[in-house]
Protein backbone atom coordinates (compact mmCIF):
# COMPACT_ATOMS: atom_id res chain seq x y z
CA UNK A 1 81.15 24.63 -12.33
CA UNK A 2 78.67 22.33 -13.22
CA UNK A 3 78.83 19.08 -16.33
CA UNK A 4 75.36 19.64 -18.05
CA UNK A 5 74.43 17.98 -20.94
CA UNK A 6 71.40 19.98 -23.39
CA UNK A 7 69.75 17.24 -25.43
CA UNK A 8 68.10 19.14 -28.49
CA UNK A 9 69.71 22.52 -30.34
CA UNK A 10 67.06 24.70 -31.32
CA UNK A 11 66.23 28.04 -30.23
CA UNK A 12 65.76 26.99 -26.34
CA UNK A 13 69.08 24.57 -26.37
CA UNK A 14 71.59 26.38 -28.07
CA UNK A 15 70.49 29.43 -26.16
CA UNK A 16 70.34 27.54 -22.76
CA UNK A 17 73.88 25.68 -23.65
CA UNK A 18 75.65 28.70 -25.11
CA UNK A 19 74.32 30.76 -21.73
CA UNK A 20 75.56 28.33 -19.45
CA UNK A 21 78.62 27.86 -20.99
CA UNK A 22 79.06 31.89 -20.67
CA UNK A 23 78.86 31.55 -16.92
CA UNK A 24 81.53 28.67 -16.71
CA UNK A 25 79.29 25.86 -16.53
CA UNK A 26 80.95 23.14 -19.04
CA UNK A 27 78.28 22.16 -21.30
CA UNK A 28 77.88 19.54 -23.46
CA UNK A 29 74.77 20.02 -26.49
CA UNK A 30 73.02 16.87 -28.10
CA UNK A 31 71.34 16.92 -31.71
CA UNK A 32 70.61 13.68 -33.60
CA UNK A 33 70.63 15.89 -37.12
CA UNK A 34 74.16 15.42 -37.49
CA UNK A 35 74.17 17.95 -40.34
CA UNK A 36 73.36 21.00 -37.56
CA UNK A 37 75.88 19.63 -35.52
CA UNK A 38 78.30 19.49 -38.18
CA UNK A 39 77.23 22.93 -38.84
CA UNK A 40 77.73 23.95 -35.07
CA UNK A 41 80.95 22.25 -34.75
CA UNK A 42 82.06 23.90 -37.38
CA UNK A 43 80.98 27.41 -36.51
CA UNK A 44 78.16 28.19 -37.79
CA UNK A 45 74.84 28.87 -36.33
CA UNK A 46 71.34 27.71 -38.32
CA UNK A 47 69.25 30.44 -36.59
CA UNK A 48 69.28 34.12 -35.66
CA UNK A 49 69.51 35.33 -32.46
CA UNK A 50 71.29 38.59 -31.60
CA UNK A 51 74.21 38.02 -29.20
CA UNK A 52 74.12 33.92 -29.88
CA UNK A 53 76.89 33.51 -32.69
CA UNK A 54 79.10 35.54 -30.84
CA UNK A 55 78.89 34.13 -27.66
CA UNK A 56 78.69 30.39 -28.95
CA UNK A 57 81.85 30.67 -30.81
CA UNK A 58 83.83 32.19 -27.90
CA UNK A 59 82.85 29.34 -25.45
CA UNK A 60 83.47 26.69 -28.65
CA UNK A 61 86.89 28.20 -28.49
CA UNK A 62 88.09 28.30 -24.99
CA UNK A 63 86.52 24.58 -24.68
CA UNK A 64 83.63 25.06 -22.53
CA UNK A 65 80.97 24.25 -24.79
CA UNK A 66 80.91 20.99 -27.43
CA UNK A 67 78.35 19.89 -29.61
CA UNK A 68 77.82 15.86 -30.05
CA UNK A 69 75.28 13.83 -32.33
CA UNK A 70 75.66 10.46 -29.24
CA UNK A 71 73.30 11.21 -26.44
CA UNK A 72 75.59 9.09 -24.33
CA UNK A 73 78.34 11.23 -24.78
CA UNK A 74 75.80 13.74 -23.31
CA UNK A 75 74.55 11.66 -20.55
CA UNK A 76 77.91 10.18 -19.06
CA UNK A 77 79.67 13.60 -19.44
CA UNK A 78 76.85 15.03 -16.83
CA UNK A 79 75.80 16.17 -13.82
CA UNK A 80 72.43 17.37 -15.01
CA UNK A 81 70.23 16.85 -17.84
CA UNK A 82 68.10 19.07 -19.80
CA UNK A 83 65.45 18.19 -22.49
CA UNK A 84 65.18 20.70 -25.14
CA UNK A 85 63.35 18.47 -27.79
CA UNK A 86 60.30 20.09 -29.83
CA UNK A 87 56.90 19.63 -28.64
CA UNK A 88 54.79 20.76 -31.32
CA UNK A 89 51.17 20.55 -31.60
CA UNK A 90 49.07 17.71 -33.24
CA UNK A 91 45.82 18.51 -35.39
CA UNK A 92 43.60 18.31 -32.11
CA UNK A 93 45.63 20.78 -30.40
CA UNK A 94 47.57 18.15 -28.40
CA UNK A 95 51.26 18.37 -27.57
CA UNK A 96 53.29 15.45 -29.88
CA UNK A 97 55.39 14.16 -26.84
CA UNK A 98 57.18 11.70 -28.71
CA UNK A 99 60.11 13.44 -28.79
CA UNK A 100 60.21 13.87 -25.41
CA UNK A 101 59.45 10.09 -24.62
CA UNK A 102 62.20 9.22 -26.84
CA UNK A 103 65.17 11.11 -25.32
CA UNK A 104 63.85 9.80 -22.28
CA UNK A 105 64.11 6.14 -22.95
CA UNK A 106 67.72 7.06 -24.77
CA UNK A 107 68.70 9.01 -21.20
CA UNK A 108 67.58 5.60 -19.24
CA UNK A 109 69.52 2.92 -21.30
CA UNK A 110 72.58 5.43 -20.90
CA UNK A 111 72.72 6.64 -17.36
CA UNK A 112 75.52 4.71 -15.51
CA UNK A 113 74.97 6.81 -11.94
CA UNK A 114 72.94 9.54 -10.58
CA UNK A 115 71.63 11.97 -12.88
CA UNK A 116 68.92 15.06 -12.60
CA UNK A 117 66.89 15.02 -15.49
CA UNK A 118 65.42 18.16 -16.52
CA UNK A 119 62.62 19.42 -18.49
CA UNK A 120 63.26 22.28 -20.32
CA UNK A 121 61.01 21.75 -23.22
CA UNK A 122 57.08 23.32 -22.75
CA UNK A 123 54.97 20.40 -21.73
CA UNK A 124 51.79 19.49 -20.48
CA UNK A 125 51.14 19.45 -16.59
CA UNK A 126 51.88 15.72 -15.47
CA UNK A 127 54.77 15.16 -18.19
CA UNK A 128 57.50 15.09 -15.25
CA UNK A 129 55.51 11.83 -13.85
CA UNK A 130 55.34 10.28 -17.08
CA UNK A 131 58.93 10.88 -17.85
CA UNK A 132 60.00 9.56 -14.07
CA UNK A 133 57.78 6.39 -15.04
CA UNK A 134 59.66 6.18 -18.48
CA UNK A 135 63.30 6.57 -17.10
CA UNK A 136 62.33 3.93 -14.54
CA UNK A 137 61.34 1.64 -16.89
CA UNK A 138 64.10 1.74 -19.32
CA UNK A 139 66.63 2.44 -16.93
CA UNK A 140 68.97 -0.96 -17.13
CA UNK A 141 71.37 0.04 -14.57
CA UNK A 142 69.00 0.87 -11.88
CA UNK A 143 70.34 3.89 -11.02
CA UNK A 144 68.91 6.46 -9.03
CA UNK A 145 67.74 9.81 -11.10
CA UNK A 146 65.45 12.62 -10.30
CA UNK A 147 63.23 14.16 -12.75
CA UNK A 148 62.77 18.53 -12.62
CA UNK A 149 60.54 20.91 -14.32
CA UNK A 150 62.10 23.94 -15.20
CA UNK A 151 60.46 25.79 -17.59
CA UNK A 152 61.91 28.45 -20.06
CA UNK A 153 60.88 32.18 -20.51
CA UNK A 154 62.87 33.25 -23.60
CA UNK A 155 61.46 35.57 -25.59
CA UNK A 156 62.95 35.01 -29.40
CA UNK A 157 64.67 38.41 -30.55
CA UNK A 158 66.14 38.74 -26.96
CA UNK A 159 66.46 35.09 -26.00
CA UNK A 160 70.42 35.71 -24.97
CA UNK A 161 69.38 38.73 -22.74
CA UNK A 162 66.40 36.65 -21.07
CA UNK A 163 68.64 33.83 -20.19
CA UNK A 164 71.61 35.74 -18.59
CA UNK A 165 69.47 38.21 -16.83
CA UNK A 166 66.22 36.38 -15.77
CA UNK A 167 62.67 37.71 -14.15
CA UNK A 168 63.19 34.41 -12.29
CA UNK A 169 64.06 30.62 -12.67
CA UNK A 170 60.93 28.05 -11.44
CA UNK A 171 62.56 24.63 -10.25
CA UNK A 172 59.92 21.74 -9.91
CA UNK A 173 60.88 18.97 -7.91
CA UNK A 174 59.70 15.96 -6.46
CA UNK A 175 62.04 16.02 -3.13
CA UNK A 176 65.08 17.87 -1.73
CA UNK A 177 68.02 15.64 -3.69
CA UNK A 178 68.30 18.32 -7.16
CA UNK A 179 67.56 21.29 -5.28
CA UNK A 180 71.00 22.32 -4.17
CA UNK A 181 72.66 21.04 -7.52
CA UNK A 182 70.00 23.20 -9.73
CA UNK A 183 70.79 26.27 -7.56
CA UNK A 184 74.50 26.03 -8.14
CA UNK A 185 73.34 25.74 -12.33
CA UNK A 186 71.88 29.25 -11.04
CA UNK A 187 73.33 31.38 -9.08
CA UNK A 188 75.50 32.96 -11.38
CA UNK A 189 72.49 34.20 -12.97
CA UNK A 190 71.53 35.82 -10.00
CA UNK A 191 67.85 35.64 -10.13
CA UNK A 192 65.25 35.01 -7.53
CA UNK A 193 64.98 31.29 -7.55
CA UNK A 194 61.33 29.53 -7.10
CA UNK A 195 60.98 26.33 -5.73
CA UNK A 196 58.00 24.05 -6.35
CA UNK A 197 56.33 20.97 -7.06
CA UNK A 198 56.30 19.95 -10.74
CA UNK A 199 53.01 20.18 -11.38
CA UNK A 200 52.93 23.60 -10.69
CA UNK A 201 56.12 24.59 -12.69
CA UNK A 202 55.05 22.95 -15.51
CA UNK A 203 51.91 24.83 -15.17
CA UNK A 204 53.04 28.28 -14.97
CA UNK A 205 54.41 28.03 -18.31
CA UNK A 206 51.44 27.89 -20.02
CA UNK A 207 49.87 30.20 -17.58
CA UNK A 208 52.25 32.49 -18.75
CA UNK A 209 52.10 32.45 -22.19
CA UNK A 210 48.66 32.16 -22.19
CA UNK A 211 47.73 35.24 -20.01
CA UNK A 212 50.40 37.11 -22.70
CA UNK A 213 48.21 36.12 -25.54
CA UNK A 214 45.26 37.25 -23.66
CA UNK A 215 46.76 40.54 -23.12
CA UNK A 216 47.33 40.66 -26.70
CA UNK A 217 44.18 39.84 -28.05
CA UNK A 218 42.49 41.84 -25.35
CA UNK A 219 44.41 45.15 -26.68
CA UNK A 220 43.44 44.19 -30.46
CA UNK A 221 39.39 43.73 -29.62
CA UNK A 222 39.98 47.39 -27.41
CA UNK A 223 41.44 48.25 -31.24
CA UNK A 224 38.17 47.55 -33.07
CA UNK A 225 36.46 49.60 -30.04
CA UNK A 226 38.72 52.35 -31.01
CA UNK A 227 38.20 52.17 -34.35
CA UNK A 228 34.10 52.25 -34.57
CA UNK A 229 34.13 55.05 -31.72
CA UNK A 230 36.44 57.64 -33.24
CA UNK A 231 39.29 57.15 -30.15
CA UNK A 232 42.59 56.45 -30.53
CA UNK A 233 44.27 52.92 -29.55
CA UNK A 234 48.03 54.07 -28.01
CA UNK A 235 46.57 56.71 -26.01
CA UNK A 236 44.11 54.36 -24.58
CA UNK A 237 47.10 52.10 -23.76
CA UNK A 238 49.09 54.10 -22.29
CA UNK A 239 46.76 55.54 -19.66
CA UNK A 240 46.06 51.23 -18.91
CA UNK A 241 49.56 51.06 -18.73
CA UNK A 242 50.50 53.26 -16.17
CA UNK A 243 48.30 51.34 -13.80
CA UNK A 244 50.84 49.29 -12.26
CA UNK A 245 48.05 46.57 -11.71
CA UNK A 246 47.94 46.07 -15.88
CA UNK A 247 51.61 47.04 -16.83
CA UNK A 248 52.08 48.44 -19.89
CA UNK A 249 53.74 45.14 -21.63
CA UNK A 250 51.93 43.30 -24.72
CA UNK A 251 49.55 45.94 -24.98
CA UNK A 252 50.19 46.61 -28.58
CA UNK A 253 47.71 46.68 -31.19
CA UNK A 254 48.27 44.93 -34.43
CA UNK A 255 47.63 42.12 -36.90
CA UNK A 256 47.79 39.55 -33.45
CA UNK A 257 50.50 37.09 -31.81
CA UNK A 258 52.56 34.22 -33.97
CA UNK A 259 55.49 32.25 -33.52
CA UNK A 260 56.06 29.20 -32.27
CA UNK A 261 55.16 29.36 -28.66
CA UNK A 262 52.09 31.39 -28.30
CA UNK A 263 49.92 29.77 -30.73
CA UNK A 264 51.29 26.49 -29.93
CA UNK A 265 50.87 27.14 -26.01
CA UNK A 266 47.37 28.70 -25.52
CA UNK A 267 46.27 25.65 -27.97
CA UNK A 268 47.72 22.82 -25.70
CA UNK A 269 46.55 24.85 -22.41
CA UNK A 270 42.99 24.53 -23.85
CA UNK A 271 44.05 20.71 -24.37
CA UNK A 272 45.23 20.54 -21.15
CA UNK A 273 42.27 21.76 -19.32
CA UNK A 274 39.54 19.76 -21.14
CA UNK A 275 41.53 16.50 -19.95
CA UNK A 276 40.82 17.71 -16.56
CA UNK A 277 37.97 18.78 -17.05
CA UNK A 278 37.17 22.29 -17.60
CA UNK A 279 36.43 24.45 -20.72
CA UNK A 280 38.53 27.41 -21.29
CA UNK A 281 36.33 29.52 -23.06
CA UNK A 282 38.10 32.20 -21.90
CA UNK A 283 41.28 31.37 -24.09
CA UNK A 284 39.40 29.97 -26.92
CA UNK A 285 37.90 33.61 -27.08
CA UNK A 286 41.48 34.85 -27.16
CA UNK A 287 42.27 32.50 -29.91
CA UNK A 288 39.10 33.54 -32.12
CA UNK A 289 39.84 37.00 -31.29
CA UNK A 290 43.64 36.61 -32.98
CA UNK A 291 42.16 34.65 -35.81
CA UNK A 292 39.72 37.78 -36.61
CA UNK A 293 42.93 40.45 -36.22
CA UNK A 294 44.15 39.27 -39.49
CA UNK A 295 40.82 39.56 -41.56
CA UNK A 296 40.10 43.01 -40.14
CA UNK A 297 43.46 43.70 -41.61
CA UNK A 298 42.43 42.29 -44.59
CA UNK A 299 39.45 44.14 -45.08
CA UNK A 300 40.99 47.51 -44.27
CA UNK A 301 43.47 46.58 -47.23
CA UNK A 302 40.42 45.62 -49.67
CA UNK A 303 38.43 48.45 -48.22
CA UNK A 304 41.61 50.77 -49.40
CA UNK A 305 42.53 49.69 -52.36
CA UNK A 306 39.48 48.17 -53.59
CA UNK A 307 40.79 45.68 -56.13
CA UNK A 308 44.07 43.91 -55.69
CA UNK A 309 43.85 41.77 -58.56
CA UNK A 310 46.91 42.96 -60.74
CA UNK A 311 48.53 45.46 -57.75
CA UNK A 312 51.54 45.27 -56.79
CA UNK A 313 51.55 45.35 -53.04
CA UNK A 314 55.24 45.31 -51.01
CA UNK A 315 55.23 43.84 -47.53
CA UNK A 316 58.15 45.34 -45.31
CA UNK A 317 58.63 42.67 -42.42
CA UNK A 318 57.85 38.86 -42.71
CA UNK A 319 59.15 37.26 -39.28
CA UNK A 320 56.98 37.02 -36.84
CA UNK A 321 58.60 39.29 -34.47
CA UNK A 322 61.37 41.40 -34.60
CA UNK A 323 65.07 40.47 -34.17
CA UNK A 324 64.72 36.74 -35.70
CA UNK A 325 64.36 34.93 -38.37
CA UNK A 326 61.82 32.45 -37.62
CA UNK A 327 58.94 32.59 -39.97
CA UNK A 328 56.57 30.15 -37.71
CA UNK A 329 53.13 31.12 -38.21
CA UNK A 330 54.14 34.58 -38.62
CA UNK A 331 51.05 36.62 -39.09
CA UNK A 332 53.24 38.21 -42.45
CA UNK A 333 51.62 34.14 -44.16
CA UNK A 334 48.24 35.29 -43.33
CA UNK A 335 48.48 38.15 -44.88
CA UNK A 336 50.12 37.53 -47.91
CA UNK A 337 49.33 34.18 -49.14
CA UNK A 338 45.30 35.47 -49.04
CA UNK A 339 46.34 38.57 -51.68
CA UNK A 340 48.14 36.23 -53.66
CA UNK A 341 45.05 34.30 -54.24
CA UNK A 342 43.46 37.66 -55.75
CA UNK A 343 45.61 38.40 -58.43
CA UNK A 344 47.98 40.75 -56.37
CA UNK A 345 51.82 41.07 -57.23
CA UNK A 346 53.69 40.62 -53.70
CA UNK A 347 57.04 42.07 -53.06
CA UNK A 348 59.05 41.90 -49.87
CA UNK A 349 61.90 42.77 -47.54
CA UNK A 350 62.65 41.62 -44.12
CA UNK A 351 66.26 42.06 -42.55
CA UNK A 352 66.60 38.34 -41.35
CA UNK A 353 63.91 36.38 -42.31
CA UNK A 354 64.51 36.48 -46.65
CA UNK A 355 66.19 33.33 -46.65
CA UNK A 356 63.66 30.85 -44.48
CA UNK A 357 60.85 32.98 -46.16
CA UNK A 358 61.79 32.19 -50.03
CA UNK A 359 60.85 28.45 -48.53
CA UNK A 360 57.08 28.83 -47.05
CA UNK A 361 56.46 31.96 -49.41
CA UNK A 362 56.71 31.03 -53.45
CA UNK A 363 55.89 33.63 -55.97
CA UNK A 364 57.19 36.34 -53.86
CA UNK A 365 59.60 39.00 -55.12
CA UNK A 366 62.32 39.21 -52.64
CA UNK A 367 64.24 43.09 -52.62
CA UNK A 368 67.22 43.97 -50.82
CA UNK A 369 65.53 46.54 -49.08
CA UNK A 370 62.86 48.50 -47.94
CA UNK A 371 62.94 51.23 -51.13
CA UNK A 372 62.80 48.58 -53.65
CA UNK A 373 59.97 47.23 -52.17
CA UNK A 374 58.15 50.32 -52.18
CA UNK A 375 59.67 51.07 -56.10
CA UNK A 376 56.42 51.07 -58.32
CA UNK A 377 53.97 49.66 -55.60
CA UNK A 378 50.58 50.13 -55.29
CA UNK A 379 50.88 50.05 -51.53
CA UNK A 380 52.69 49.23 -49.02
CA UNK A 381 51.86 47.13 -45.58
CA UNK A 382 53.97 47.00 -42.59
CA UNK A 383 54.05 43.49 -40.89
CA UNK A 384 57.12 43.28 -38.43
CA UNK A 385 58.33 45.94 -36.31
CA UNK A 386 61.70 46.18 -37.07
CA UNK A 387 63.52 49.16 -35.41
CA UNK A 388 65.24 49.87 -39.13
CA UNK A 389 61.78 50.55 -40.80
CA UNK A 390 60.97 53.55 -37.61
CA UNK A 391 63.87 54.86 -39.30
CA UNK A 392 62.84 55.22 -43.19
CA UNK A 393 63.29 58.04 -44.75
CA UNK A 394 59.21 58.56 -45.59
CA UNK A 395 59.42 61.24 -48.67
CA UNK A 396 61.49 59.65 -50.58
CA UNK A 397 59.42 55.64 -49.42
CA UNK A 398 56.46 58.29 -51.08
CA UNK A 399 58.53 59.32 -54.05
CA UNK A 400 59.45 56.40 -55.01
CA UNK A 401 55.76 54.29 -55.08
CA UNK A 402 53.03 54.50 -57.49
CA UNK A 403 50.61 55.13 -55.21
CA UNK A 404 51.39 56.73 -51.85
CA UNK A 405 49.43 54.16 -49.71
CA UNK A 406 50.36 52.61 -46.46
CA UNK A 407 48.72 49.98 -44.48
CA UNK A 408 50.68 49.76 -40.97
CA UNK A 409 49.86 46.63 -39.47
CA UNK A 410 51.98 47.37 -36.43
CA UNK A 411 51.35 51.23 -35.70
CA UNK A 412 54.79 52.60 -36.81
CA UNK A 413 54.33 55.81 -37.55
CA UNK A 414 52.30 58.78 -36.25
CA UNK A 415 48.80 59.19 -38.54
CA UNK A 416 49.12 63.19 -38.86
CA UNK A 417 52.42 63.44 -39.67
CA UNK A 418 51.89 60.83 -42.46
CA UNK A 419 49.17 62.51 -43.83
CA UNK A 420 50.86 65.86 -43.77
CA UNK A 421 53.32 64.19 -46.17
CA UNK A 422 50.62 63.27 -48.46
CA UNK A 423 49.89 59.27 -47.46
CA UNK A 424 46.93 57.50 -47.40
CA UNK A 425 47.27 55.68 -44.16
CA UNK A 426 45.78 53.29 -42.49
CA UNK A 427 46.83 51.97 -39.09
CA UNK A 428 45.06 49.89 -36.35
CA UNK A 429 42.71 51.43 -33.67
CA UNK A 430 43.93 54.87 -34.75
């Protein structure tokens, strides 16, 4: 059993905390909005993540997990360390590391002994020396610490299930001290653990996420191939993905990545790279190339329906992914916000995401489900794959609208059998 202390409670904290907890680890989670950890304290959990309420009230209740607003209560409690802060991205593309910096000066002023600090939050190569330098500096006891990279790989919708059964966990260290106590924060995860410098952990983050993206983006500019040439996009992936050089992951077509992390990520590798020196074009093309999805899109909606002044258009799916609620540059914005603009009527359903949606999407008529959307609509687009819209029942989603027309930004359904039951449908590369 190891004392860790998680200093930040969004979707990478709570996981982390709530994971480690699960494996016996006695974990300690730090938030300065006292309002979430009132919330957390008291049960309740201010995101959706399948698996996470569950498993964060059952180690609340047997006492090895606590949630704390005092980041020395954190800090003196602890073993280890981890910084779970945001790092979001400035106008230029930067990474804001201020919150970073500041958790870092609060960790210094309130370690007593020996601590392993540990960053957990995506940051830019070099941010392990700059937190070392900070520590140091503000560190009025002059106690010994060691700063580690170790970068996260959750994937939201199946965050839970990436933590407790990892590819693999990167440690980056600057010498042998934190090695054997961040093995023992491991094992029971039992995953191949990689040991490097922190440069290099910090680095395959972004490497990661960024090659991701460029799968993605690479499959949607096949998709436009596809489309001009008369072939079809999923058969072309899945002869790719049986190559076990490619893989057949993140090789769907559709209206392009969002979220918090890959947007955020290839933007600050770009960042990254021109401080050192080098031009990613490469990634910049991937960027441009996710910024055009969504207008193809567009224009195969316009191209449809002609105009959309005065339409009423439903919109099944608004998260950026399936299985959460987060509505962080979901590509389901892009989309709607444009037709708004033009006149149209919008109406919408998603099984999570209604409640953070009513906030970024005003003017929007919210349904309870997928058939009221549909009720009386001009058409209907598909933005987020959600497992329960596979399973609609499609005559009566036909009976029910005013004009049988289907715009399937994420390749749901099969294009025959929806025409055999008398849709106009559109899909992308097909």
């Amino acid at each position: 059993m190891v004392k860790i202390s998680i200093v930040g409670t969004g979707y990478v904290g709570l996981v982390t905390g709530a994971c480690f907890a699960e494996v016996g680890h006695q974990v300690i989670c730090v938030d300065n909005d006292l309002k979430k950890v009132e919330t957390l304290q008291a049960g309740g959990i201010p995101i959706y993540e399948p698996g996470l309420e569950e498993m964060v009230k059952r180690n609340v209740a047997n006492g090895r997990l606590r949630f704390t607003g005092k980041i020395a209560d954190g800090v003196n409690n602890s073993e280890v360390i981890f910084i779970a802060v945001p790092t979001p991205p400035k106008p230029n593309g930067d990474v804001d590391m201020s919150f970073v910096e500041r958790v870092a000066r609060e960790i210094a002023g309130a370690m007593m002994e020996y601590k392993i600090v540990v960053d957990k939050s995506t940051v830019p190569v070099k941010t392990g020396e700059k937190v070392g330098a900070t520590i140091k500096r503000y560190n009025k006891h002059k106690v010994d610490f060691d700063v580690i990279s170790n970068p996260e790989f959750l994937r939201e919708g199946c965050a839970v299930q990436d933590l407790m059964q990892p590819d693999r966990v990167v440690i980056g260290v600057g010498g042998p001290r934190p090695v054997a106590k961040m093995k023992e924060v491991y094992t029971p995860f039992n995953a191949p653990i990689i040991v490097t410098d922190i440069n290099s952990a910090e680095l395959i983050k972004h490497a990661c996420n960024s090659f991701l993206a460029l799968k993605i983006s690479y499959t949607n500019a096949l998709s436009v191939i596809c489309e001009a040439s008369g072939a079809n996009i999923s058969d072309v992936v899945h002869g790719m993905g049986l190559d076990k050089r490619i893989g057949r992951a993140f090789l769907n077509a559709g209206l392009g990545y969002g979220g918090s992390c890959f947007p955020k990520d290839l933007s600050a590798f770009v960042h990254i790279a021109e401080a050192l020196g080098y031009e990613f074009r490469l990634l910049k093309e991937v960027q441009q190339i996710n910024a055009d999805q969504i207008q193809l899109f567009l224009k195969k909606v316009h191209d449809t329906l002609w105009i959309v002044k005065d339409k009423t258009i439903g919109v099944l799916g608004l998260a950026f992914k399936p299985n959460t609620d987060d509505m962080r540059l979901a590509p389901s914005l892009e989309v709607i916000r444009p037709l708004q603009k033009e006149g149209a009527k919008i109406r919408a359903y998603d099984p999570k995401a209604m409640e953070k949606a009513r906030e970024v999407l005003p003017g929007v008529e919210f349904c309870d489900d997928a058939y009221a959307v549909a009720t009386g609509a001009d058409a209907l687009i598909i933005c987020t794959e959600w497992d329960e819209f596979r399973q609609l029942d499609l005559e009566k989603l036909r009976s029910v609208m005013n004009q049988p027309i289907v715009l399937d930004g994420r390749n749901l359904y099969d294009p025959q059998k929806m025409t055999e039951l008398g849709f106009v449908y559109k899909s992308i590369g097909r």
